[in-house]
Protein backbone atom coordinates (compact mmCIF):
# COMPACT_ATOMS: atom_id res chain seq x y z
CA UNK A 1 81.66 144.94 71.94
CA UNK A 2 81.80 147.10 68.95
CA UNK A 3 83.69 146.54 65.61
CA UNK A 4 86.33 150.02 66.86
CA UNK A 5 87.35 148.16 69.92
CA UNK A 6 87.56 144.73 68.46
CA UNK A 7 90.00 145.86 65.79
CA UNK A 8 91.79 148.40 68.55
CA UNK A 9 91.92 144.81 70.65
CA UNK A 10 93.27 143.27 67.59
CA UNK A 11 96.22 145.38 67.08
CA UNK A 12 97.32 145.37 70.84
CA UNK A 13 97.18 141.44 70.50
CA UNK A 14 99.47 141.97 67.03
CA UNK A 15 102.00 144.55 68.21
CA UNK A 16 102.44 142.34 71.72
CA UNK A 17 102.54 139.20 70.48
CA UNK A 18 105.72 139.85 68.22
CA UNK A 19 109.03 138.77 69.62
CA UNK A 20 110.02 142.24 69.51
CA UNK A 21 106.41 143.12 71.02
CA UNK A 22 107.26 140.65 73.98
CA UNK A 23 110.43 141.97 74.76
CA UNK A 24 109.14 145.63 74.54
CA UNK A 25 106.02 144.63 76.94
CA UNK A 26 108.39 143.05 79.53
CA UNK A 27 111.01 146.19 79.76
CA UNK A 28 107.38 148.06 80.23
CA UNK A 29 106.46 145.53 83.43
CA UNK A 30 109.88 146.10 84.68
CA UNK A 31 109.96 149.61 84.62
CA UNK A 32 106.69 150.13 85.67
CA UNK A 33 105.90 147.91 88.55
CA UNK A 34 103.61 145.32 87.04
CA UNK A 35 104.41 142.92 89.68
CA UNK A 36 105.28 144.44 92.45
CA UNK A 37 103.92 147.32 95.08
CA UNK A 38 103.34 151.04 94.13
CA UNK A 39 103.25 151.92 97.01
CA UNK A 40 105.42 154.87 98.53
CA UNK A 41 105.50 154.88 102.10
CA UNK A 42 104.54 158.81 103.38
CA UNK A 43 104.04 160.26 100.13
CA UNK A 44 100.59 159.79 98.26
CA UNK A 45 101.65 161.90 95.67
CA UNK A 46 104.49 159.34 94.57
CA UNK A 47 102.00 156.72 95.47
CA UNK A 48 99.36 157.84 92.98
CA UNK A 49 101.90 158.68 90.07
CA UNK A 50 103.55 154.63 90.20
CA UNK A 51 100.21 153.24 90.88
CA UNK A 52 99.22 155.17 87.33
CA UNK A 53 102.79 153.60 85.32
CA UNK A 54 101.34 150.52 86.28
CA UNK A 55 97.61 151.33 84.99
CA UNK A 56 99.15 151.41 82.03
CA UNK A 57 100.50 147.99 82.06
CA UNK A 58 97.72 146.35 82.67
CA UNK A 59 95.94 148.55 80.49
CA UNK A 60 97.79 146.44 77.81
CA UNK A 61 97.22 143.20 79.56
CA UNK A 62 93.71 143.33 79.79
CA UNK A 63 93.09 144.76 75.95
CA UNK A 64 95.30 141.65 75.23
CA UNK A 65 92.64 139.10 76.44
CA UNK A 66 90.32 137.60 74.54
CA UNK A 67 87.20 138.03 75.57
């Protein structure tokens, strides 16, 4: 892994880790399905565009691990 995405890691890892970061990060999983289905029965469209809030979640999540 290269120095850029270390740091980038870094500061997802700081601005997350803050109570305030914490609280913003949950209203995020709530609003954008984290932990439950995207799915939209009959309508791909919808499908595809809550399956993508949720790529953003765990976008976050997974530049949040240590690796």
């Amino acid at each position: 892994m290269n120095e850029e995405m270390i740091k980038l890691r870094q500061m997802y890892s700081d601005t997350f880790s803050t109570e305030t970061g914490k609280k913003l990060l949950h209203d995020l999983e709530m609003r954008c399905n984290y932990n439950a289905s995207s799915f939209v029965a009959g309508d791909t469209n919808a499908t595809s565009y809550e399956e993508g809030k949720r790529a953003v979640v765990l976008y976050i999540h997974n530049m949040m691990k240590e690796e």
